[in-house]
C-alpha atoms as a PDB file:
ATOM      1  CA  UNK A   1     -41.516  -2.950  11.465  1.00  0.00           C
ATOM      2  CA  UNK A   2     -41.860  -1.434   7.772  1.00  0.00           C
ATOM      3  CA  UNK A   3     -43.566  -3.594   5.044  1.00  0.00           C
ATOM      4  CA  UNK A   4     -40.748  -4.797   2.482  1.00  0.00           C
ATOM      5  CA  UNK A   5     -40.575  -3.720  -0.569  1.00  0.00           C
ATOM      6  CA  UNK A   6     -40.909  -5.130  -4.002  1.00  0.00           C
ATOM      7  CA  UNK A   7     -37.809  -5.904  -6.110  1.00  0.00           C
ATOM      8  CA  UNK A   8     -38.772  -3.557  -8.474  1.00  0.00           C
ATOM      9  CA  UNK A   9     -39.132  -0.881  -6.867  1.00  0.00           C
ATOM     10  CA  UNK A  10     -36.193  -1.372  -5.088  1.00  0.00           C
ATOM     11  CA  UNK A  11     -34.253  -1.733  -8.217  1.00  0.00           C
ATOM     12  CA  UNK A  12     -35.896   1.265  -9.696  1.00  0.00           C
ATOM     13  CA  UNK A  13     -34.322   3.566  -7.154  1.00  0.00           C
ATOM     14  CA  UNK A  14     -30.650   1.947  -7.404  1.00  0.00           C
ATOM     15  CA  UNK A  15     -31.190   2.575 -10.926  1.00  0.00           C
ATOM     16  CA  UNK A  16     -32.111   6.071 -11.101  1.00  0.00           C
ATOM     17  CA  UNK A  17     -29.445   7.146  -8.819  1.00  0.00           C
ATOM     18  CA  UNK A  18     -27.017   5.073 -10.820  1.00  0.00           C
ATOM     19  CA  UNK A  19     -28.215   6.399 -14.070  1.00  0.00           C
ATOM     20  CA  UNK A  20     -28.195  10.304 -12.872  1.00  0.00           C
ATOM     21  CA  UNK A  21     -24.196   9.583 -11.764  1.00  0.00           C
ATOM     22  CA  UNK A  22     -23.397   8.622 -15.024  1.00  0.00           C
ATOM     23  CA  UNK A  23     -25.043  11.131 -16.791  1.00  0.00           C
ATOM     24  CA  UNK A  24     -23.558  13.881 -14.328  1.00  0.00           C
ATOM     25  CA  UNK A  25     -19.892  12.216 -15.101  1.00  0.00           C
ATOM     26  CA  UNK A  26     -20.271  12.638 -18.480  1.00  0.00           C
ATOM     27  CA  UNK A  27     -22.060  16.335 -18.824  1.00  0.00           C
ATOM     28  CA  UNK A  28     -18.851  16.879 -16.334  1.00  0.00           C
ATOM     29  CA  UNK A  29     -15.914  15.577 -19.238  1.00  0.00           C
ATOM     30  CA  UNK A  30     -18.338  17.036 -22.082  1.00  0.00           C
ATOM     31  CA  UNK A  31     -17.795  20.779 -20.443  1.00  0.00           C
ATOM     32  CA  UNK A  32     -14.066  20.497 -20.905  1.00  0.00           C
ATOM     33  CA  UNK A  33     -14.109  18.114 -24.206  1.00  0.00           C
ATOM     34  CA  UNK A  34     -14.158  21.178 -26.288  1.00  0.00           C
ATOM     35  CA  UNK A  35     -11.456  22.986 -24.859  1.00  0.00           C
ATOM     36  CA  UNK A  36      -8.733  19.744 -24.551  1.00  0.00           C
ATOM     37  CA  UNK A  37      -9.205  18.637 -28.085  1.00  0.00           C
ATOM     38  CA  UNK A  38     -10.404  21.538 -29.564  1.00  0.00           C
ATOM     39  CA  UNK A  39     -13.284  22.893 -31.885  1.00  0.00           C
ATOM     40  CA  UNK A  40     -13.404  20.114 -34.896  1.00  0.00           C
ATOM     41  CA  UNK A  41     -11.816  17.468 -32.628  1.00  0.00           C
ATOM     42  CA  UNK A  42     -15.118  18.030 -30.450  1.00  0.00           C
ATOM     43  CA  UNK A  43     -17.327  18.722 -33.059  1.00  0.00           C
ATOM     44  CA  UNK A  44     -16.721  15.110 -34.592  1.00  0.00           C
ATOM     45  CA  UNK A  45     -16.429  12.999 -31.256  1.00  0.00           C
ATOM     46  CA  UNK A  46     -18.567  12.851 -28.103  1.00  0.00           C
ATOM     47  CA  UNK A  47     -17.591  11.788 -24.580  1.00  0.00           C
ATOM     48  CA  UNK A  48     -20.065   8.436 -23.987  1.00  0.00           C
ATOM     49  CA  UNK A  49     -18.996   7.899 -20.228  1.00  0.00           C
ATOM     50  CA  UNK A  50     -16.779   6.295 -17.776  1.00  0.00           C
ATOM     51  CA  UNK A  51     -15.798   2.834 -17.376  1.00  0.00           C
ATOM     52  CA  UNK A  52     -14.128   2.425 -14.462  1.00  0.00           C
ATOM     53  CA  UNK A  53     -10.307   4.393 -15.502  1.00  0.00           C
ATOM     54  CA  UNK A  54     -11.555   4.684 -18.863  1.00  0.00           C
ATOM     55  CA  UNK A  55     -12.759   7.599 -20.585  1.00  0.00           C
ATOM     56  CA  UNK A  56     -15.391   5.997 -23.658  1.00  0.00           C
ATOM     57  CA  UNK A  57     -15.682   8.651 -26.649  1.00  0.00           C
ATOM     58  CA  UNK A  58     -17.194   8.343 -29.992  1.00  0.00           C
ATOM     59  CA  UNK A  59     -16.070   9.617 -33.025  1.00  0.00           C
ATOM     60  CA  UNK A  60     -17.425   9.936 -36.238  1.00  0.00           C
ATOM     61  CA  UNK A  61     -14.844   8.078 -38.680  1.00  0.00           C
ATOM     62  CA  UNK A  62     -11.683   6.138 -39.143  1.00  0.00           C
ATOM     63  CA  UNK A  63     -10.078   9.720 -39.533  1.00  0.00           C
ATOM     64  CA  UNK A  64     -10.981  10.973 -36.372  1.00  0.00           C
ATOM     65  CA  UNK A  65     -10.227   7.775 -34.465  1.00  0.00           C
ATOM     66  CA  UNK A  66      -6.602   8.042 -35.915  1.00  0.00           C
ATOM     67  CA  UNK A  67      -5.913  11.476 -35.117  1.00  0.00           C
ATOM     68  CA  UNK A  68      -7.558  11.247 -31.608  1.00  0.00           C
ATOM     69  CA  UNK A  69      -5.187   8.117 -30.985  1.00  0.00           C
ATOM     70  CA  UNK A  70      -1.902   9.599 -32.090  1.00  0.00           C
ATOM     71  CA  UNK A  71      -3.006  12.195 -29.658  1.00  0.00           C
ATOM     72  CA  UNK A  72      -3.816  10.474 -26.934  1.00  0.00           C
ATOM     73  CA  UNK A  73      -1.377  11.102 -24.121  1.00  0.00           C
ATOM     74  CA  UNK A  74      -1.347  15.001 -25.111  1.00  0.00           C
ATOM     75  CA  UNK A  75      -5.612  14.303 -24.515  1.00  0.00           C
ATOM     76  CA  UNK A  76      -4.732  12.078 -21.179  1.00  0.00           C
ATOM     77  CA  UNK A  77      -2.541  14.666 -19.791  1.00  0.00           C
ATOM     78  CA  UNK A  78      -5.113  17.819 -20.052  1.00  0.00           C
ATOM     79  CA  UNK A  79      -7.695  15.755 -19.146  1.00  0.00           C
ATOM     80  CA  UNK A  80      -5.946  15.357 -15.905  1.00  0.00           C
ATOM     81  CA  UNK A  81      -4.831  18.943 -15.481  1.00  0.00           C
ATOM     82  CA  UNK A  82      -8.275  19.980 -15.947  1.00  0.00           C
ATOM     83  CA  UNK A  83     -10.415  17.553 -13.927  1.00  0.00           C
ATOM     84  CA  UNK A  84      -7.359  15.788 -11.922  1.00  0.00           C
ATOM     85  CA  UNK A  85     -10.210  14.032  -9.482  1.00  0.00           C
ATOM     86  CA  UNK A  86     -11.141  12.011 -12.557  1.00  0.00           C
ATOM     87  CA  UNK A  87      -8.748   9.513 -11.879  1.00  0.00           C
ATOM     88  CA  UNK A  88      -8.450   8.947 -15.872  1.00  0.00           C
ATOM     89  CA  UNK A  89      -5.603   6.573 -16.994  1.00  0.00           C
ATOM     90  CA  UNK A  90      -6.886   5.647 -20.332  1.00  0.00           C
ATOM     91  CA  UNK A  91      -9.133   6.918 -23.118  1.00  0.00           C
ATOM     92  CA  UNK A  92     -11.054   4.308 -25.743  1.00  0.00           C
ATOM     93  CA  UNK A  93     -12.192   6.087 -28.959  1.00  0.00           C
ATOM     94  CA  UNK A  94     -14.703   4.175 -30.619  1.00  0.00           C
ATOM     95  CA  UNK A  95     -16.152   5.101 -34.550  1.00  0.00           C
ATOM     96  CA  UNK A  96     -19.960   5.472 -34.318  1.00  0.00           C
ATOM     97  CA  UNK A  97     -22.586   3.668 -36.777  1.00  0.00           C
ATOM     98  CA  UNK A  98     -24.849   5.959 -39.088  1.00  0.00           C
ATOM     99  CA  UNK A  99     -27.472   5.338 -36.568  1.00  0.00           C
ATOM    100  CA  UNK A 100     -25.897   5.929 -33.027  1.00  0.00           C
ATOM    101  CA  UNK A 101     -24.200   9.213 -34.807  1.00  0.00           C
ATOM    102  CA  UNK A 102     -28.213  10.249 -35.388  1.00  0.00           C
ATOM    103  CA  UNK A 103     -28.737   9.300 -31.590  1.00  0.00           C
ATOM    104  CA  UNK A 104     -25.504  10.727 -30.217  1.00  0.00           C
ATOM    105  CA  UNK A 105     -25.550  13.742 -32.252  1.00  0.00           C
ATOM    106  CA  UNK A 106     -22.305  14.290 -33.495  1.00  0.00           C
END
């Protein structure tokens, strides 16, 4: 019989393989941001992740959030065109402070 392991290492595992699943479902919508909104759309937003049918995406003001919005279901529909394993129903924009635009680069 093995010796058990310590919580945290345990925990360290789950959460590396939960954190590189995450990060490999968001390089995957960040590939095809670009070409479903298009240049200054994805130039001024940035696809933060999944949560659970929900695409997250920041954007960098009030004007971006509006315009992304009224285009929403136009977004929703090429999104599922292009990457219809997704399972995307719904898409949250959300306007980024000063300091998480520094960290998220947009």
């Amino acid at each position: 019989m093995s010796e058990p392991l310590h919580i945290s290492k345990l925990l360290g595992k789950v959460m590396q393989k939960i954190e590189k699943k995450v990060i490999d479902n968001t390089e995957a919508f960040s590939v095809n941001w670009k070409r479903i909104v298009g240049k200054e759309f994805a130039e001024n937003s940035k696809v933060l992740g999944k949560n659970k049918r929900k695409l997250l995406v920041g954007v960098k003001d009030s004007l971006y959030l509006f315009e992304l919005n009224s285009k929403k279901i136009e977004i929703l529909s090429k999104l599922k065109r292009a990457k219809p394993e997704s399972n995307i129903n719904d898409i949250k924009f959300l306007i980024f402070t000063k300091d998480e635009q520094n960290g998220k680069e947009l």
